[in-house]
Every structure is written in structure tokens, then in C-alpha cells.
N, C-alpha and C. Protein backbone atom coordinates (compact mmCIF):
# COMPACT_ATOMS: atom_id res chain seq x y z
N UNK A 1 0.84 -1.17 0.00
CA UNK A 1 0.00 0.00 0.00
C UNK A 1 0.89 1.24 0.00
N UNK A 2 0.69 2.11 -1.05
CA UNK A 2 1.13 3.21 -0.65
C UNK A 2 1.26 4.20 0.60
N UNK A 3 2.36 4.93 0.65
CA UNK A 3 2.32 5.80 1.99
C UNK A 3 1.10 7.02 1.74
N UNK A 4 0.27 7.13 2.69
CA UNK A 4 -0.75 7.88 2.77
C UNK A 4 0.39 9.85 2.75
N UNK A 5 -0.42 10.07 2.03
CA UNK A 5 0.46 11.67 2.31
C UNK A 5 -1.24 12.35 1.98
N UNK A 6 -1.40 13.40 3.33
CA UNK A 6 -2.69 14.02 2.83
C UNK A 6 -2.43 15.81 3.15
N UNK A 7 -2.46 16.44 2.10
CA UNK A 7 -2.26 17.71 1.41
C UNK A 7 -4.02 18.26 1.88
N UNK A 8 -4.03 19.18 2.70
CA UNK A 8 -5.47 19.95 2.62
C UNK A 8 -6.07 20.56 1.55
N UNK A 9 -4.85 20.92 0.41
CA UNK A 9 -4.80 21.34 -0.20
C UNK A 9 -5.84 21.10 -1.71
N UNK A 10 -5.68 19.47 -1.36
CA UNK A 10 -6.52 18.86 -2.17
C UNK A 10 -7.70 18.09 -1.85
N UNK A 11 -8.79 18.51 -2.90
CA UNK A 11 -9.86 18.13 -2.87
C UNK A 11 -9.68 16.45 -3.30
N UNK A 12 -9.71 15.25 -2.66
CA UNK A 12 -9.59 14.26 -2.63
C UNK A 12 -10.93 13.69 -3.07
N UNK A 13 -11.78 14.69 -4.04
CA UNK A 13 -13.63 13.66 -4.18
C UNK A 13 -13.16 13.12 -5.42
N UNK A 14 -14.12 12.21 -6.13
CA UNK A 14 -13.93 11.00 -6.80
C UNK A 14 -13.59 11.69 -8.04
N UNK A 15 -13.77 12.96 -8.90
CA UNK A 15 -12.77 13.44 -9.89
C UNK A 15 -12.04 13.89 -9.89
N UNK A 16 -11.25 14.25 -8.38
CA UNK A 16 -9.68 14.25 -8.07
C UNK A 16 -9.18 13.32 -8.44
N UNK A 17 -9.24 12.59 -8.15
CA UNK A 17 -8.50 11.31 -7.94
C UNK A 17 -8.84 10.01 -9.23
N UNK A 18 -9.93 10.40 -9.99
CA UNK A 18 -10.17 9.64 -11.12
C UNK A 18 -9.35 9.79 -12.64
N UNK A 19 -8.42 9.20 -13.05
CA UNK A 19 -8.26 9.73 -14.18
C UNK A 19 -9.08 9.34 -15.10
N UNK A 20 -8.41 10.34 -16.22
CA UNK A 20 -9.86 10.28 -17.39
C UNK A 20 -8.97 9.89 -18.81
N UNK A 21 -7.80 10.08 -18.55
CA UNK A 21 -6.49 9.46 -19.49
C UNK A 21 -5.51 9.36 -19.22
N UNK A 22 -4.65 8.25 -19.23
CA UNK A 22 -3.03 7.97 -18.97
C UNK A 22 -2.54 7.51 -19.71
N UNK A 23 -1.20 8.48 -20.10
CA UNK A 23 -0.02 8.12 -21.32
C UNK A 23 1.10 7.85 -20.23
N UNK A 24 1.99 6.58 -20.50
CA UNK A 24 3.01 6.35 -20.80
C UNK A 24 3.88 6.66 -22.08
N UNK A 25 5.06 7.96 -21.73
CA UNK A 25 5.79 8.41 -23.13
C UNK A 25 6.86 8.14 -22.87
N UNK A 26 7.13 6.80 -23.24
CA UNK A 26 8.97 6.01 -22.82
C UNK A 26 9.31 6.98 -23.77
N UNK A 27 9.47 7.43 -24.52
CA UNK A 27 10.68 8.41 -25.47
C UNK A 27 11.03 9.74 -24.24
N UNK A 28 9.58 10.44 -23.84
CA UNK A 28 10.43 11.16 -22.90
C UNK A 28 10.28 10.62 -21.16
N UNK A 29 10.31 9.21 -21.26
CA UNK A 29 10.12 8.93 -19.72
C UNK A 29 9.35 9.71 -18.78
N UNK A 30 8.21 9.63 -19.14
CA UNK A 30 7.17 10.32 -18.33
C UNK A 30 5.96 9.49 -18.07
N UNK A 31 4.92 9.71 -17.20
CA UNK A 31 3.67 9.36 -16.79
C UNK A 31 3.00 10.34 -17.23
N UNK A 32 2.01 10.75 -18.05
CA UNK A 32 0.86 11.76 -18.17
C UNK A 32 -0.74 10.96 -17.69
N UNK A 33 -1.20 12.67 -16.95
CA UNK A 33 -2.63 11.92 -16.82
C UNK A 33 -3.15 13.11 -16.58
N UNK A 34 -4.29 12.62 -17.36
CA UNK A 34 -5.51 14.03 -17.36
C UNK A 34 -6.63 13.65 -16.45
N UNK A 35 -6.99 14.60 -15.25
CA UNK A 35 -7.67 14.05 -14.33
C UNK A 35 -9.17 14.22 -14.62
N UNK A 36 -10.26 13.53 -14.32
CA UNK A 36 -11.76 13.98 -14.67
C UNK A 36 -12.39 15.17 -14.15
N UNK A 37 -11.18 16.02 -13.32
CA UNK A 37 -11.67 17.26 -12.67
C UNK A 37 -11.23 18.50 -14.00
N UNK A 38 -10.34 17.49 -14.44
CA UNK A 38 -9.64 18.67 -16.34
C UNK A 38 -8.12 19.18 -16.03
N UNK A 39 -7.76 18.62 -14.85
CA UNK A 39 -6.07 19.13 -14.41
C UNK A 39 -5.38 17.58 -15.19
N UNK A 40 -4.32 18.62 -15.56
CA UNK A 40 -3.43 17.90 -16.51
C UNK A 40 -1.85 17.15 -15.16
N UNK A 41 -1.64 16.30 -14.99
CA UNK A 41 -0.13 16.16 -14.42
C UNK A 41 1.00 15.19 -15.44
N UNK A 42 1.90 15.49 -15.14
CA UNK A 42 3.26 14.91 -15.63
C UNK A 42 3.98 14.66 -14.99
N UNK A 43 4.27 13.24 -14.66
CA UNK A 43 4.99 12.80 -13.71
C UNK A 43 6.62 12.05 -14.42
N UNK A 44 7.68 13.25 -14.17
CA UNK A 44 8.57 12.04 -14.74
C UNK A 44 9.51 10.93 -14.27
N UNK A 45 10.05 10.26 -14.50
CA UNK A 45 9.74 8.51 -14.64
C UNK A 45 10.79 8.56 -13.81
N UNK A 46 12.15 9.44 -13.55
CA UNK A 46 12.99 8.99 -12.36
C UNK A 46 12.38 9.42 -11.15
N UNK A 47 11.22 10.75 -11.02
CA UNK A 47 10.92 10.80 -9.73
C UNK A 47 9.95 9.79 -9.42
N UNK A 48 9.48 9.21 -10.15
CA UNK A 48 8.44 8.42 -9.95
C UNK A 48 8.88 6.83 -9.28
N UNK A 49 9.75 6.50 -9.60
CA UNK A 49 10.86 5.97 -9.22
C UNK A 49 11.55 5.85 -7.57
N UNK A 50 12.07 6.85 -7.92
CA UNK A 50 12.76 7.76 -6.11
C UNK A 50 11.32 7.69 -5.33
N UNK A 51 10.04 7.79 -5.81
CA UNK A 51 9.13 7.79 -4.78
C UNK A 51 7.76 6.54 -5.17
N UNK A 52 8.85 5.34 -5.56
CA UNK A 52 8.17 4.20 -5.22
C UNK A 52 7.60 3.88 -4.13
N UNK A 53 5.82 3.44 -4.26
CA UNK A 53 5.49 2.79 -3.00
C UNK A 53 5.65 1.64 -2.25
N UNK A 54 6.58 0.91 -3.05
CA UNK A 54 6.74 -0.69 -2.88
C UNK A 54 7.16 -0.71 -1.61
N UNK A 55 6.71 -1.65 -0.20
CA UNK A 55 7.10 -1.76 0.76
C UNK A 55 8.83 -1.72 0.99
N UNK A 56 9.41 -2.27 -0.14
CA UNK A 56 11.28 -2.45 0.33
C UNK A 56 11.53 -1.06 -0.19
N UNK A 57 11.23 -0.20 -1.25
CA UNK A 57 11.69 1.26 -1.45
C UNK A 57 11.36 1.95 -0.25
N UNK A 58 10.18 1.91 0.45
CA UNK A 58 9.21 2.90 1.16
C UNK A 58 10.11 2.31 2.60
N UNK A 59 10.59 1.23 2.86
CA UNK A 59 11.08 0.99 3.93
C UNK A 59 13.03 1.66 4.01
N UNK A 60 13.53 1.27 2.96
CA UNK A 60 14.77 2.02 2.37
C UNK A 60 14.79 3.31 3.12
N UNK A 61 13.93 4.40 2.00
CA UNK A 61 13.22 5.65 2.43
C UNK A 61 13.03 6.25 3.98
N UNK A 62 12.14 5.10 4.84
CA UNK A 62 12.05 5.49 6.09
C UNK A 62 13.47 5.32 6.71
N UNK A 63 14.16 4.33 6.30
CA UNK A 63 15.51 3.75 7.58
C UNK A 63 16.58 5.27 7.27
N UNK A 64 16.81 5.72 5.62
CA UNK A 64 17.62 6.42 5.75
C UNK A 64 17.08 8.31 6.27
N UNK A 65 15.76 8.23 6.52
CA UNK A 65 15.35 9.45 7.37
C UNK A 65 15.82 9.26 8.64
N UNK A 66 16.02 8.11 9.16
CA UNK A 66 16.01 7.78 10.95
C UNK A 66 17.52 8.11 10.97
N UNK A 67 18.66 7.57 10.14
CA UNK A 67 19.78 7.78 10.55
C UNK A 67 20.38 9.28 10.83
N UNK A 68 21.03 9.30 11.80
CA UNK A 68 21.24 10.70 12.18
C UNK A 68 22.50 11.13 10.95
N UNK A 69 23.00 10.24 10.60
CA UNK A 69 24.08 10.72 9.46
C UNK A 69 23.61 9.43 8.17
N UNK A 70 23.22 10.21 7.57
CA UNK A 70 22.54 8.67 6.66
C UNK A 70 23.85 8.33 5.39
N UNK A 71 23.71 7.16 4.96
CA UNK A 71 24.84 6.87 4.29
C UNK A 71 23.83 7.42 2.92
N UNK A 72 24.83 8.42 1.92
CA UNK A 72 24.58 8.64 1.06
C UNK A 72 24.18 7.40 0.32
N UNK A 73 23.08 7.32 -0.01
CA UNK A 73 22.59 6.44 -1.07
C UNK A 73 22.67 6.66 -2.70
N UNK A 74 23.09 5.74 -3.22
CA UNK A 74 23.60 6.24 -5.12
C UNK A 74 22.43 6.45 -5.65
N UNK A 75 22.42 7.67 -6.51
CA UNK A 75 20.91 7.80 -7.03
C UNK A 75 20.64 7.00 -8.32
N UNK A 76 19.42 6.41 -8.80
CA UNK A 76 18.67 5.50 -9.61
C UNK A 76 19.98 6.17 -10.65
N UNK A 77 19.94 5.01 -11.72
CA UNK A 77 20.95 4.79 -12.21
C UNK A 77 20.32 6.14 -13.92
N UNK A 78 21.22 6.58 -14.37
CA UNK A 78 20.47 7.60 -15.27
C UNK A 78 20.03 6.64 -16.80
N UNK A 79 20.65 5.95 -16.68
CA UNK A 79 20.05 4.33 -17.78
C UNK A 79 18.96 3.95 -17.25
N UNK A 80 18.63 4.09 -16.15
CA UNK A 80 16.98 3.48 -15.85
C UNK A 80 15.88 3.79 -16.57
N UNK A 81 15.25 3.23 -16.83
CA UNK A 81 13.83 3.41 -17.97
C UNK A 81 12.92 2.67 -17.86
N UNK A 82 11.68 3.82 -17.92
CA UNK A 82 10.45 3.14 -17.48
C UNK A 82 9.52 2.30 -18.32
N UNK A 83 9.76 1.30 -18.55
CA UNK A 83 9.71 0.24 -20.08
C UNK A 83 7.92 -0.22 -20.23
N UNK A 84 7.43 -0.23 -19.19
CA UNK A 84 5.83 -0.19 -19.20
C UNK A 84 4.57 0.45 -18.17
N UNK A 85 3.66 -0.22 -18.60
CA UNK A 85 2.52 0.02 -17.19
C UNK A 85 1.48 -0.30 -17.21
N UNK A 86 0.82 -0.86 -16.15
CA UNK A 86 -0.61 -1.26 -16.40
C UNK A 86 -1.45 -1.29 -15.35
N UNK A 87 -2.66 -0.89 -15.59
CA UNK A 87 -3.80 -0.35 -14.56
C UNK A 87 -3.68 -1.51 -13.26
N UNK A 88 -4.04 -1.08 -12.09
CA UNK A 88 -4.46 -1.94 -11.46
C UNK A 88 -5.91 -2.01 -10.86
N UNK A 89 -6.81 -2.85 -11.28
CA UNK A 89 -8.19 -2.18 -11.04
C UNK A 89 -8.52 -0.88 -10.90
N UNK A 90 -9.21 -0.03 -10.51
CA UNK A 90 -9.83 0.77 -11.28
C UNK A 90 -9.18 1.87 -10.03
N UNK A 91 -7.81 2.05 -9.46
CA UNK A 91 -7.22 2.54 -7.83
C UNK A 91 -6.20 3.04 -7.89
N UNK A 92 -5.69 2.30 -9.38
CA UNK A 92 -4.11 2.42 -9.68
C UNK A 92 -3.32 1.50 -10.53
N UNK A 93 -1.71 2.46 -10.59
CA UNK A 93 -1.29 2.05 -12.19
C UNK A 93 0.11 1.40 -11.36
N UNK A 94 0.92 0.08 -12.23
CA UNK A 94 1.77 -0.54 -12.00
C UNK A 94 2.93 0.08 -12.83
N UNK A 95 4.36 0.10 -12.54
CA UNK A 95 5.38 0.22 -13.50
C UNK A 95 5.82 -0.28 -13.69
N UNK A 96 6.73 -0.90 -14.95
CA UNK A 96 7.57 -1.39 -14.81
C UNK A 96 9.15 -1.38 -15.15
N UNK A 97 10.11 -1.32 -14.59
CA UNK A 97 11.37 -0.68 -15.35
C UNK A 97 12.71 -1.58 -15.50
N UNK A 98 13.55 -0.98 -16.35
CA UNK A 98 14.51 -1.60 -17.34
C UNK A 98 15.26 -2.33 -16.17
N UNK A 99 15.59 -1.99 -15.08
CA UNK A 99 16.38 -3.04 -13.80
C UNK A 99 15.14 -4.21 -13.41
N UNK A 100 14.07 -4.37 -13.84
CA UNK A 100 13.05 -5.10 -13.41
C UNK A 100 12.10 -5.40 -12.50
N UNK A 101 12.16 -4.17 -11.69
CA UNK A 101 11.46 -3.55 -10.71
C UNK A 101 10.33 -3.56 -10.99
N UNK A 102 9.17 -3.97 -10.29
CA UNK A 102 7.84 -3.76 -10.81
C UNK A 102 6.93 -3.56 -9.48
N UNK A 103 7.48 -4.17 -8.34
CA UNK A 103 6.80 -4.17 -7.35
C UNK A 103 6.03 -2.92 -6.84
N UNK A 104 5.94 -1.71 -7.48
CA UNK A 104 5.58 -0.48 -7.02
C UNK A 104 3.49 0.19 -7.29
N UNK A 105 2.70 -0.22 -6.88
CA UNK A 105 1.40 0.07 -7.32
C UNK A 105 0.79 1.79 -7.01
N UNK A 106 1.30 2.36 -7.63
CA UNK A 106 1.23 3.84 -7.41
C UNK A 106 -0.57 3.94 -7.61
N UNK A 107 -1.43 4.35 -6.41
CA UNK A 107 -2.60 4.44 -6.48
C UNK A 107 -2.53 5.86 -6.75
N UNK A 108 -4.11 6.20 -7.10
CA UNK A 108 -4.09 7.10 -8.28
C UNK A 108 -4.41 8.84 -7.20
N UNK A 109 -4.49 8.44 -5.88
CA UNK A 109 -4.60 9.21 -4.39
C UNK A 109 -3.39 9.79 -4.63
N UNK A 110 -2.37 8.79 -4.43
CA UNK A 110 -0.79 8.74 -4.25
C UNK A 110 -0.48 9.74 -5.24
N UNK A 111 -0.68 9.52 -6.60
CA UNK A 111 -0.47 10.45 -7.52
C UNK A 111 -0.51 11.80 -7.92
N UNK A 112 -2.02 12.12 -7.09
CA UNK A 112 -2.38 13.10 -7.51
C UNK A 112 -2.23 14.24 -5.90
N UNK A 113 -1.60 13.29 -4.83
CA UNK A 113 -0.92 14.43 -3.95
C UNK A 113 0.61 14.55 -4.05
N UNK A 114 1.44 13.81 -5.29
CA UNK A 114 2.71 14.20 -5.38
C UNK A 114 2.73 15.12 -6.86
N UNK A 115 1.59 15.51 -7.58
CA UNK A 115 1.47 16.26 -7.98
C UNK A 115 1.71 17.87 -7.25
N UNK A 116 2.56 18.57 -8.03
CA UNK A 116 3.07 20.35 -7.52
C UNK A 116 1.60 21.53 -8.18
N UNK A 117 1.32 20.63 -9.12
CA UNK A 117 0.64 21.65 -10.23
C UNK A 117 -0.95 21.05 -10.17
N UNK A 118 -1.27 20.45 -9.33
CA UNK A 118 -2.47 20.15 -8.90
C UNK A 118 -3.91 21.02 -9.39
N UNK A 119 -3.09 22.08 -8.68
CA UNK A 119 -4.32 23.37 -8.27
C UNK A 119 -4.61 23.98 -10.31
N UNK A 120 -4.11 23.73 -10.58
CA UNK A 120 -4.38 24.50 -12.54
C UNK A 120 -5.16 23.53 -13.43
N UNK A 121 -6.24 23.92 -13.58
CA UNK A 121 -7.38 23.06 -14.25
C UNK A 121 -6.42 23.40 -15.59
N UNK A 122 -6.92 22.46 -16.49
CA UNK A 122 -6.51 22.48 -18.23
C UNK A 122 -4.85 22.57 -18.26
N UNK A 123 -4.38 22.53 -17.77
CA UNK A 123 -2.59 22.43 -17.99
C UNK A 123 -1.69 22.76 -16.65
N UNK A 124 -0.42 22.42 -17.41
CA UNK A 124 0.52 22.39 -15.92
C UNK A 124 1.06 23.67 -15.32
């Protein structure tokens, strides 16, 4: 399950959070999705990545917040590529990428509070 992150900011009712279209654009490694409220987001594919929900990323994530001097961790490799994706019932979308990582079910909540550009109906 994804980490809950809740933004006041956002209206969380069912065309927040519904999309109404999602592109995968492996040429420019991105996530696009147009939400049923008419806000456009673009998510691209290394941050999407860095903020996997998969329990072993999300646990990674928490251990190196706790350390008081954390060991620099190497960042995702710049060859990484986000090679597919596919819905997961009607809640959320799966990735999958070129190291073979797939374990990550980014629900579509999750998405649309790591969205910056939220608040702009019709574009980013």
C-alpha cells in the first residue's frame, strides 16, 4: 500500500483522484494523466521511481530518514527506464522498469498528492 500523504490542499472527491487518461511516453520517460476534474499532471519517470510505494523502497526511504548521518545512497541509475505500465483495477497504475522492478502500485490518491501543479485546471 502506498504511503498515505494528505495535502489539505486537495480536494480528494472521486474526480480528483479519477483519471480520465493515462499516457506512458517512454521516449520522454514520463507518466501523463488528465484528471476527470480537467487538471493535466506529468509525472517524470525517475521521480516516480525515487518515490516508489513498494514496501522495500518505502522501507529504504524510512531507515535512511532515521539515521542521524545517513549513508549517502547512489541515485537511480540515469540508464533506468520506465519500459511499461498497467492499470491496477480501477485505484491504480503498476510500472515497470529496465532493472526489473515492478513491485511499485502507485494508487491514483498517491499520484495526484505528489502532484506540484495540482491546483491549474486544463494544464501544468
Amino acid at each position: 500500500m502506498a504511503p498515505t500523504i494528505v495535502n489539505p490542499m486537495i480536494d480528494y472527491s472521486k474526480d480528483h483522484i479519477t483519471p480520465r487518461e493515462l499516457k506512458v511516453k517512454r521516449a520522454e520517460q514520463e507518466l501523463r494523466i488528465t484528471w476527470a476534474d480537467g487538471c493535466n499532471s506529468v509525472y517524470p519517470a525517475l521521480m516516480l521511481r525515487k518515490n516508489c510505494p513498494c514496501s522495500a523502497c518505502r522501507t529504504e526511504r524510512e531507515k535512511q530518514s532515521r539515521e542521524l548521518l545517513p549513508i549517502l545512497k547512489q541515485a537511480p541509475p540515469t540508464d533506468l527506464k520506465l519500459t511499461n505500465a498497467q492499470l491496477v483495477g480501477h485505484y491504480a497504475i503498476q510500472l515497470f522498469w529496465s532493472d526489473g522492478h515492478s513491485s511499485g502500485i502507485y494508487d491514483f490518491k498517491y499520484l495526484r498528492a505528489m502532484d506540484q501543479s495540482h491546483d491549474k485546471p486544463g494544464g501544468i
